[in-house]
C-alpha atoms as a PDB file:
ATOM      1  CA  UNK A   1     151.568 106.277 232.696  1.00  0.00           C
ATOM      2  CA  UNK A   2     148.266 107.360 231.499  1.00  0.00           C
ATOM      3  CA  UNK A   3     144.863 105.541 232.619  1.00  0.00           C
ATOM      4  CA  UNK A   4     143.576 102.666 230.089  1.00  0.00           C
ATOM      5  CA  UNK A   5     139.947 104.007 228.956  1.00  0.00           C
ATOM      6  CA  UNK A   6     137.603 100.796 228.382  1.00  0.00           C
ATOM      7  CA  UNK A   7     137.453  99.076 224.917  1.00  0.00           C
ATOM      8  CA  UNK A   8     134.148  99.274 223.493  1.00  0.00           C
ATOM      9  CA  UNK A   9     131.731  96.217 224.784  1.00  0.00           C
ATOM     10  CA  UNK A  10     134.760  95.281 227.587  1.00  0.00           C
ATOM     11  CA  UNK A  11     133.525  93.633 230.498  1.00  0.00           C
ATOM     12  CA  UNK A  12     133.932  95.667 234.045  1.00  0.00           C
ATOM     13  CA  UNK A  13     136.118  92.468 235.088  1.00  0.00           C
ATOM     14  CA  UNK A  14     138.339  92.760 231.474  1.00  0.00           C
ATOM     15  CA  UNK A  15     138.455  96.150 232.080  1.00  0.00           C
ATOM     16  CA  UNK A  16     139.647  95.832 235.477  1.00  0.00           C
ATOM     17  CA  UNK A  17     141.991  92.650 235.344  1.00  0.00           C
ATOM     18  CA  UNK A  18     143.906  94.703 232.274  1.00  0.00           C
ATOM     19  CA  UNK A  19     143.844  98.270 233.607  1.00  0.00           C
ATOM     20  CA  UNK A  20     145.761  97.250 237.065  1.00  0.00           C
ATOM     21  CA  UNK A  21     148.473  95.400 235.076  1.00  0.00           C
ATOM     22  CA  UNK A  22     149.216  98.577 233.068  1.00  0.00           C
ATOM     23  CA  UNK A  23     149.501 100.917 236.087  1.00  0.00           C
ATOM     24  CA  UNK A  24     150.634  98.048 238.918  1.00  0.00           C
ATOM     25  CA  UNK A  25     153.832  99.123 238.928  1.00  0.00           C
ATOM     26  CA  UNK A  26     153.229 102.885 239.717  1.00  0.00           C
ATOM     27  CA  UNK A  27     150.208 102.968 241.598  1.00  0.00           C
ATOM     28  CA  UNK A  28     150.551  99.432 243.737  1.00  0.00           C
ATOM     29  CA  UNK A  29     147.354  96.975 244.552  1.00  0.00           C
ATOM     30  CA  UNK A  30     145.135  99.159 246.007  1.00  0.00           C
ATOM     31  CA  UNK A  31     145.191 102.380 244.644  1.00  0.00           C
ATOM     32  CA  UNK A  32     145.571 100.272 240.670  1.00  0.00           C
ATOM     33  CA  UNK A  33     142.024  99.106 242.081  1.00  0.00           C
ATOM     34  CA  UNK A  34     140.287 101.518 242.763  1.00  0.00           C
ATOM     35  CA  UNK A  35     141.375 103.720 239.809  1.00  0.00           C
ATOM     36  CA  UNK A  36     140.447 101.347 237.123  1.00  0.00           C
ATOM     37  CA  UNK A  37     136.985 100.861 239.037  1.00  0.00           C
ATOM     38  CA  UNK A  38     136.091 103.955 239.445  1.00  0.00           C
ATOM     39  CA  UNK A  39     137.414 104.619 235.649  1.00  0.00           C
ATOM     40  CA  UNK A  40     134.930 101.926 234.604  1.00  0.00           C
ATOM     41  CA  UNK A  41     132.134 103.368 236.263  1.00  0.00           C
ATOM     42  CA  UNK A  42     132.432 106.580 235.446  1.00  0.00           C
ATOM     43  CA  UNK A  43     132.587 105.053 231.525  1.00  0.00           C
ATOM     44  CA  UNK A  44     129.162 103.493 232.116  1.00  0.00           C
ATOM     45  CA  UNK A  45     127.531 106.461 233.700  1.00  0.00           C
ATOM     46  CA  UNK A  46     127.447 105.317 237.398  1.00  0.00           C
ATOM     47  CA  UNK A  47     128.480 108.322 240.333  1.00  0.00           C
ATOM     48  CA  UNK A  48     127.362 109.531 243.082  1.00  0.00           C
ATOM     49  CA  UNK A  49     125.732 106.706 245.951  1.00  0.00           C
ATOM     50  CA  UNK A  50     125.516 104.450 243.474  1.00  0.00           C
ATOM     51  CA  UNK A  51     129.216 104.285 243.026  1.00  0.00           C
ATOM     52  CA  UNK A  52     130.248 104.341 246.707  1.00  0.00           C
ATOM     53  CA  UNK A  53     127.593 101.531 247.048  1.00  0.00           C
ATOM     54  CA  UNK A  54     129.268  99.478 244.099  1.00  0.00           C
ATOM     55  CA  UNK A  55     132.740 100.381 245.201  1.00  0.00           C
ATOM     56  CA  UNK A  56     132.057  99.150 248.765  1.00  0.00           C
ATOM     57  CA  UNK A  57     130.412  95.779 247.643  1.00  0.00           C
ATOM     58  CA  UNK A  58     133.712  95.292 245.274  1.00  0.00           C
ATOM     59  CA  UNK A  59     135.914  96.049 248.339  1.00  0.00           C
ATOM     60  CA  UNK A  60     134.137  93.373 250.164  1.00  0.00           C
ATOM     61  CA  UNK A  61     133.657  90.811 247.417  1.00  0.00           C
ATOM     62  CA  UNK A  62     137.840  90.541 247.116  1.00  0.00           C
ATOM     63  CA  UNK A  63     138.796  91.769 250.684  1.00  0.00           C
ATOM     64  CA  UNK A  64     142.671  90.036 251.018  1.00  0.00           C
ATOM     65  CA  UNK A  65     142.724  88.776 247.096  1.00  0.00           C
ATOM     66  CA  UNK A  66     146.156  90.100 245.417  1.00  0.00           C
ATOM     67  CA  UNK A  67     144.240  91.150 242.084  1.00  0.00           C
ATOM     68  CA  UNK A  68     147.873  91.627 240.204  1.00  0.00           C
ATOM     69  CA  UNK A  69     149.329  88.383 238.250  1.00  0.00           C
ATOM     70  CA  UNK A  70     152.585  88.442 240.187  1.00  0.00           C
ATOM     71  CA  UNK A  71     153.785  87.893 243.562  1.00  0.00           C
ATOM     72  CA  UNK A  72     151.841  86.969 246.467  1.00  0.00           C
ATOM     73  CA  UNK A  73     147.872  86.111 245.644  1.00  0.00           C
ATOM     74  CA  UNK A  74     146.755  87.745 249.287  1.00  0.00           C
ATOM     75  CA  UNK A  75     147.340  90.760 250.753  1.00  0.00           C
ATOM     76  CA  UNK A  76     149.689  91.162 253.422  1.00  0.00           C
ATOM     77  CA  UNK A  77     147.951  90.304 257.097  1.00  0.00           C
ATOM     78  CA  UNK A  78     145.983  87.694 254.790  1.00  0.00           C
ATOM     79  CA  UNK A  79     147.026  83.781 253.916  1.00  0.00           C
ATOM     80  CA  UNK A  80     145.633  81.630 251.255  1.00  0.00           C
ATOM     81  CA  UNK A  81     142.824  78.856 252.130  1.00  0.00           C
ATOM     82  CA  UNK A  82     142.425  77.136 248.855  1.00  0.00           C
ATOM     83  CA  UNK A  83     140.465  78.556 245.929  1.00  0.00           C
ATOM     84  CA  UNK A  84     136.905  79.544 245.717  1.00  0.00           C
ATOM     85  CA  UNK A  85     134.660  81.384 242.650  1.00  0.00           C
ATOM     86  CA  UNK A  86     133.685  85.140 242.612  1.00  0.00           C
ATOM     87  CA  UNK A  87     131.688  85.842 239.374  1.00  0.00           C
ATOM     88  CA  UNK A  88     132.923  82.520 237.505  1.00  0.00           C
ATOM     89  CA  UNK A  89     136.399  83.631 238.205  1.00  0.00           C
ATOM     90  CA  UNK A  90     138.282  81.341 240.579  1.00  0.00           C
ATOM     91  CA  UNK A  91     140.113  83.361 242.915  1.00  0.00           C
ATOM     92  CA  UNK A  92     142.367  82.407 246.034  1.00  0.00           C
ATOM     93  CA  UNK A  93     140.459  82.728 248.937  1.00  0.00           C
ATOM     94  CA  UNK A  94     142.465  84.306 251.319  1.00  0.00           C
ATOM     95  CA  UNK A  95     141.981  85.137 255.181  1.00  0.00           C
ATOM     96  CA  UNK A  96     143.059  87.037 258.200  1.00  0.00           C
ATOM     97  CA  UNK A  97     146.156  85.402 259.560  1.00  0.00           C
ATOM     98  CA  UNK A  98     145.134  83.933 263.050  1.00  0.00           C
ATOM     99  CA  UNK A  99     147.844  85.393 265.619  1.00  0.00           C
END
């Protein structure tokens, strides 16, 4: 399945939140992420540092969040805690499992 370009005037978070649900299914959580990031980006003219830096910050910003609709909202390793807001989105806040 091709890679969803941006609409014109699309949000980085519309972008993002409808890019992984078209290529979920062949590309997984991860992966899904980082290419419709990084597609983003590269649509607004950001590369080099400044995209590493960006891509890091996002990484850390939603580390354990299930980004897809379906299935579990946390990654594996991770458990849900409740909700909490990232950008005016609410999100399930989800941490390491204690062992």
């Amino acid at each position: 399945m091709p890679i969803p370009n941006p609409k014109p005037k699309e949000t980085e978070e519309e972008y993002v939140s409808r890019c992984i649900g078209e290529i979920y299914d062949e590309y997984g959580q991860e992966q899904s992420a980082a290419i419709c990031y990084n597609t983003y980006r590269k649509s607004e003219g950001m590369s080099g540092d400044r995209l590493v830096m960006s891509k890091l910050n996002q990484i850390n910003k939603y580390k354990g969040i299930n980004l897809a609709e379906d299935g579990d909202p946390c990654w594996e390793g991770y458990e849900q805690y409740g909700m909490k807001n990232v950008d005016g989105r609410e999100v399930p806040n989800c941490i390491p499992i204690a062992e």
